[in-house]
C-alpha atoms as a PDB file:
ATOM      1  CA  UNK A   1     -85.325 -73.139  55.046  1.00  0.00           C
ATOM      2  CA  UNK A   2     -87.943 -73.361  57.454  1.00  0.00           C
ATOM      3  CA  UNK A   3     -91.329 -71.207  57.392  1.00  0.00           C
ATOM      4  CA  UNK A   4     -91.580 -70.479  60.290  1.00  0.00           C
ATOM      5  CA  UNK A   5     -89.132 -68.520  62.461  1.00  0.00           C
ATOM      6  CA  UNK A   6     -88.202 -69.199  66.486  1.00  0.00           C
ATOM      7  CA  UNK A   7     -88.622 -66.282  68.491  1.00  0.00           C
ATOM      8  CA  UNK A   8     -87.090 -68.312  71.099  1.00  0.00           C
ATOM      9  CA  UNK A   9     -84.188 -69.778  69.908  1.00  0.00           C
ATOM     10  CA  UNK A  10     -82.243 -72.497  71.994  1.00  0.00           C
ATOM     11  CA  UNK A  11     -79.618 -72.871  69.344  1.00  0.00           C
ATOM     12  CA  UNK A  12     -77.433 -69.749  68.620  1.00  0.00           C
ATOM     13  CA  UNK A  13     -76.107 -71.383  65.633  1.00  0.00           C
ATOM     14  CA  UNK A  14     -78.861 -73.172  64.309  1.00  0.00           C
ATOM     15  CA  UNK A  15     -80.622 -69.386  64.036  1.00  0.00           C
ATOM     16  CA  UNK A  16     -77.181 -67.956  62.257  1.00  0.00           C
ATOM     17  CA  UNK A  17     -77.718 -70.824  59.915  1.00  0.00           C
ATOM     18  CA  UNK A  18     -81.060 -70.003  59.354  1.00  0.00           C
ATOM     19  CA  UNK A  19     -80.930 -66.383  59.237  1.00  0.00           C
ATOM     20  CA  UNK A  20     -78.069 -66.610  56.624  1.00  0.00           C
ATOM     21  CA  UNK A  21     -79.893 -69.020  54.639  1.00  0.00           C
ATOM     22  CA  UNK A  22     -83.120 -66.746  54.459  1.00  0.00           C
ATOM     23  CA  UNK A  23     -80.745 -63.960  53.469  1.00  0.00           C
ATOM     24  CA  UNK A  24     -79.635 -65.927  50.108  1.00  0.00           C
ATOM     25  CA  UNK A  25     -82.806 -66.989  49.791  1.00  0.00           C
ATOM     26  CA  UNK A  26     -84.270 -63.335  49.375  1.00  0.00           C
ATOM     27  CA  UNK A  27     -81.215 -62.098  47.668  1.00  0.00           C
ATOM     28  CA  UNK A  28     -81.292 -64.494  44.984  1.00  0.00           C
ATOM     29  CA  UNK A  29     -85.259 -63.602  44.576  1.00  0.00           C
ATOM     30  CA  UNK A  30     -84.145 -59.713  44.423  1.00  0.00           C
ATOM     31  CA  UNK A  31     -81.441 -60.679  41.607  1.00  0.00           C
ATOM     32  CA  UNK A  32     -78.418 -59.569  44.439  1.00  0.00           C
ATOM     33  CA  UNK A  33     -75.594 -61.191  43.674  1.00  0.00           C
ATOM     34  CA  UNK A  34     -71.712 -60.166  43.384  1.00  0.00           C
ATOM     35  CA  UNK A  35     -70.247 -57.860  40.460  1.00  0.00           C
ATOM     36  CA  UNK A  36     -68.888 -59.796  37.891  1.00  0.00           C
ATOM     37  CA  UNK A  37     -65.458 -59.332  37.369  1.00  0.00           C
ATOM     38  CA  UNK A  38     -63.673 -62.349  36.036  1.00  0.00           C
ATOM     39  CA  UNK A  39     -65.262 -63.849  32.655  1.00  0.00           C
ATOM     40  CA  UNK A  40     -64.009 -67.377  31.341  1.00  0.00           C
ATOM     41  CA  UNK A  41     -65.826 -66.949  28.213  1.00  0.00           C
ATOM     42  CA  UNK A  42     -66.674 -64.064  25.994  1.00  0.00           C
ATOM     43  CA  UNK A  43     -69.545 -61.945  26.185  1.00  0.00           C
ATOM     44  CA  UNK A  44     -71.335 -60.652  23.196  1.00  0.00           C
ATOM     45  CA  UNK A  45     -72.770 -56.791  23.265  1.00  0.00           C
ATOM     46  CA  UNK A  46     -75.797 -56.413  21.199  1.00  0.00           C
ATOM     47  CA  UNK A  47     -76.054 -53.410  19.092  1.00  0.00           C
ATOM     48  CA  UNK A  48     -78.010 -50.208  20.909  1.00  0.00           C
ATOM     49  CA  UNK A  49     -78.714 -47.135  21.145  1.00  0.00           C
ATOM     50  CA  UNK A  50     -76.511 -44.736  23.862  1.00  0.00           C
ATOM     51  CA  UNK A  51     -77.478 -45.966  27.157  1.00  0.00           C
ATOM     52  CA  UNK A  52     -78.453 -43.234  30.108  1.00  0.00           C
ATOM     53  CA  UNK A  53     -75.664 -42.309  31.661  1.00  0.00           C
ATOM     54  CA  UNK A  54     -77.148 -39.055  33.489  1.00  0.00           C
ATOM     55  CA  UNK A  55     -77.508 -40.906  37.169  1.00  0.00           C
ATOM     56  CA  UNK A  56     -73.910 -41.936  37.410  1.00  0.00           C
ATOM     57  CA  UNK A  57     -70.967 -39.888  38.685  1.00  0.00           C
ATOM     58  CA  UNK A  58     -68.589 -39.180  35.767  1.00  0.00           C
ATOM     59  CA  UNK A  59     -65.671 -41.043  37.302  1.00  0.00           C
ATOM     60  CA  UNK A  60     -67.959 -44.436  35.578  1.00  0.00           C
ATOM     61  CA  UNK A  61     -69.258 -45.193  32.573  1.00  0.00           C
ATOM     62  CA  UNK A  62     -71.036 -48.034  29.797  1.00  0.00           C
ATOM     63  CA  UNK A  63     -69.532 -49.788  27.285  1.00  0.00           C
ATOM     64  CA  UNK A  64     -71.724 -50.754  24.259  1.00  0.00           C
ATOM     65  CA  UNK A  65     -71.584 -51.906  20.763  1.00  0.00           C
ATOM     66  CA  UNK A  66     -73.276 -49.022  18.667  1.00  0.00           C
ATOM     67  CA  UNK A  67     -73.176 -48.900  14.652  1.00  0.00           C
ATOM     68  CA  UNK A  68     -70.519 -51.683  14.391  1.00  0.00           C
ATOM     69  CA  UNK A  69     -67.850 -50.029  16.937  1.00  0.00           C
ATOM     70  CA  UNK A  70     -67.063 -50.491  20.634  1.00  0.00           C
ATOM     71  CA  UNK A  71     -68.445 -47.090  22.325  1.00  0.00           C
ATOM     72  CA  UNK A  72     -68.271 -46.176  25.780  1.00  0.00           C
ATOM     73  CA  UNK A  73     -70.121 -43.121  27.398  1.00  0.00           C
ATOM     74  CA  UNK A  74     -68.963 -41.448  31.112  1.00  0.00           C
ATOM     75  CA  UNK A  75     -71.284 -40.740  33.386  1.00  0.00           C
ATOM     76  CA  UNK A  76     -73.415 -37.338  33.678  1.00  0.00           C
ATOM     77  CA  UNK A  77     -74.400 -38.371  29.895  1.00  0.00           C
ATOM     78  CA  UNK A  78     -71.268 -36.971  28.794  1.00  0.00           C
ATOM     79  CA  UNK A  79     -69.749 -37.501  24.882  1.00  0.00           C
ATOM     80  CA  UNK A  80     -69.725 -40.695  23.482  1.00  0.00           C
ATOM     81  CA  UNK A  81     -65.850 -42.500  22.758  1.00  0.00           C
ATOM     82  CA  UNK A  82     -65.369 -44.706  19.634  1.00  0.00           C
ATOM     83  CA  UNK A  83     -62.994 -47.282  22.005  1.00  0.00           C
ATOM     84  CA  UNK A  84     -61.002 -48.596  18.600  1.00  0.00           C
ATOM     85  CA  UNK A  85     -58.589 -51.713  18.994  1.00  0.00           C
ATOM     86  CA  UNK A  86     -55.034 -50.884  17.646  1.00  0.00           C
ATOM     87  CA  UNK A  87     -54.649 -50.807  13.923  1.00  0.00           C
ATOM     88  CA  UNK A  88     -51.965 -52.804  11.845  1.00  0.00           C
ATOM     89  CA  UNK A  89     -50.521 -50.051   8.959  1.00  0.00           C
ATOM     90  CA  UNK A  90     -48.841 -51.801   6.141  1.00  0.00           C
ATOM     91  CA  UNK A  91     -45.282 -50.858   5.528  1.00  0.00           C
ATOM     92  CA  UNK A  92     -45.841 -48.260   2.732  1.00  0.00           C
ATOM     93  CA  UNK A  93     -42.035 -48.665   1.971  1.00  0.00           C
ATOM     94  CA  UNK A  94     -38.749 -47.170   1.723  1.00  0.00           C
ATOM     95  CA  UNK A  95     -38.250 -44.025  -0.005  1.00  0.00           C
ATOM     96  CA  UNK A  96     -35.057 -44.994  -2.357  1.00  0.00           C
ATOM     97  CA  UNK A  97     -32.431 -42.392  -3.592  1.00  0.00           C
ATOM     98  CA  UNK A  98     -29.677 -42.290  -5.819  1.00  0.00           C
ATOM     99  CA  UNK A  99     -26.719 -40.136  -6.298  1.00  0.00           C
ATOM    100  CA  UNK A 100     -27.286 -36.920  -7.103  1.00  0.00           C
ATOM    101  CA  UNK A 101     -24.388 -36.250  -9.084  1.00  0.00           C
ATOM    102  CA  UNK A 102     -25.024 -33.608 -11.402  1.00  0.00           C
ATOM    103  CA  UNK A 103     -28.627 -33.903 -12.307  1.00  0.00           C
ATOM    104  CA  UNK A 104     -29.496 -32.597  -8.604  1.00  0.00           C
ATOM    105  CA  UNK A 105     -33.191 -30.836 -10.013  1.00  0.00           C
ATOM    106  CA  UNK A 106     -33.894 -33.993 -11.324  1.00  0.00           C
ATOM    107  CA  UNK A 107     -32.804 -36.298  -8.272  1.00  0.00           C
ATOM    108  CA  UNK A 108     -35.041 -33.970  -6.073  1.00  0.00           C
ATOM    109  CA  UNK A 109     -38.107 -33.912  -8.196  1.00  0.00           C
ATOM    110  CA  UNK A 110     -37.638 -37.744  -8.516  1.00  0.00           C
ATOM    111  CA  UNK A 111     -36.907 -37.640  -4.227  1.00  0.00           C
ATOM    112  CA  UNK A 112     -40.137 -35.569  -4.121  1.00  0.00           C
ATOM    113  CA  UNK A 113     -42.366 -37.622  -5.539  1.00  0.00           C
ATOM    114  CA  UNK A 114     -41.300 -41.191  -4.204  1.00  0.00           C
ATOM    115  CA  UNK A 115     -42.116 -39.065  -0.188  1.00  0.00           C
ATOM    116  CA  UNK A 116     -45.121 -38.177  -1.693  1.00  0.00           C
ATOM    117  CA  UNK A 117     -46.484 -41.031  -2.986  1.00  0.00           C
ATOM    118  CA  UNK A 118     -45.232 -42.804  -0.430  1.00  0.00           C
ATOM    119  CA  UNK A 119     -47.059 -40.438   2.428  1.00  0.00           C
ATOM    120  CA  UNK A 120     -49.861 -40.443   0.515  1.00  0.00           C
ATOM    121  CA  UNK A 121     -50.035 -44.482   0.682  1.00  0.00           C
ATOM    122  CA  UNK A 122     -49.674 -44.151   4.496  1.00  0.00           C
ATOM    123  CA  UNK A 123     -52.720 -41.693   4.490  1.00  0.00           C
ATOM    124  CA  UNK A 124     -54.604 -43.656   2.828  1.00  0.00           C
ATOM    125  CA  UNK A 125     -53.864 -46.478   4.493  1.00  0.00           C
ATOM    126  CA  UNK A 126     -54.887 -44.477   8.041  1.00  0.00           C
ATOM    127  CA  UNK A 127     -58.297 -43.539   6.184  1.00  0.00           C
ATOM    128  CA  UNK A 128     -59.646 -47.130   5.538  1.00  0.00           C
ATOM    129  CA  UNK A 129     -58.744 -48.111   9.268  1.00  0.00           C
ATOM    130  CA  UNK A 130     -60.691 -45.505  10.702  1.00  0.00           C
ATOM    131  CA  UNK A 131     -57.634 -43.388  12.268  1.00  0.00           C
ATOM    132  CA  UNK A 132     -58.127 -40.444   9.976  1.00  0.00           C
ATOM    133  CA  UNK A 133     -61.850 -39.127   9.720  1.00  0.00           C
END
C-alpha cells in the first residue's frame, strides 16, 4: 500500500486496487473481520460470571460456561438457561409378576413394591444427572 494517495488518478483500476487494499488494511487494524461461523476445532469457554446482556434485542443471546454447566442468557438481561446435553438413564428394569392365583393380597403387595422400588431407582437415577432439582 502506498502512502500517499493520487488525487488524479490515470488508472481506474490501479485506484480500486488501492482503495480496497487500504480498506483491509484499516479493517484488520480496527479488529473487522467476518462472523465466525464454521469451527474446525473446538473452542474452550472459560468459566465467568453472567455476561451483560441488557444492549441486545431478546431475539439473541451468550453462551457461557458458569459453575461447571453450559448457560446461555437472552438478550434484555433476561433469566439465565442451564443448556444440559441429553442424559443416558440406566434401565432400572422390568417389574416381574407372577400368577396371582389365590394369594391375590399378597401378589399385589409383592407387585407394589417391585413399581416402587423400581420408580424410585429411576428417580434417583434422574437426581444424580441433574434432571430432577
Amino acid at each position: 500500500m502506498t502512502s500517499r494517495f493520487d488525487p488524479m488518478p490515470t488508472d481506474q483500476n490501479r485506484l480500486f486496487r488501492e482503495l480496497e487494499k487500504r480498506v483491509e488494511a484499516l479493517e484488520a487494524r480496527a479488529g473487522i473481520r467476518a462472523p465466525i461461523t464454521e469451527l474446525s476445532q473446538g473452542v474452550t469457554l472459560r468459566g465467568m460470571a453472567a455476561p451483560d446482556t441488557s444492549g441486545m434485542p431478546a431475539t439473541d443471546g451468550k453462551i457461557y460456561f458458569k459453575g461447571g454447566r453450559l448457560t446461555a442468557r437472552p438478550g434484555g438481561n433476561g433469566s439465565e438457561v442451564q443448556l444440559r446435553p441429553p442424559v443416558t438413564i440406566g434401565d432400572p428394569g422390568d417389574v416381574t409378576a407372577g400368577d396371582a392365583g389365590s394369594t391375590y393380597s399378597s401378589f399385589e403387595q409383592a407387585l407394589m413394591n417391585q413399581t416402587k422400588s423400581r420408580f424410585n431407582a429411576l428417580l434417583s437415577t434422574m437426581r444424580l444427572n441433574g434432571l430432577i432439582v
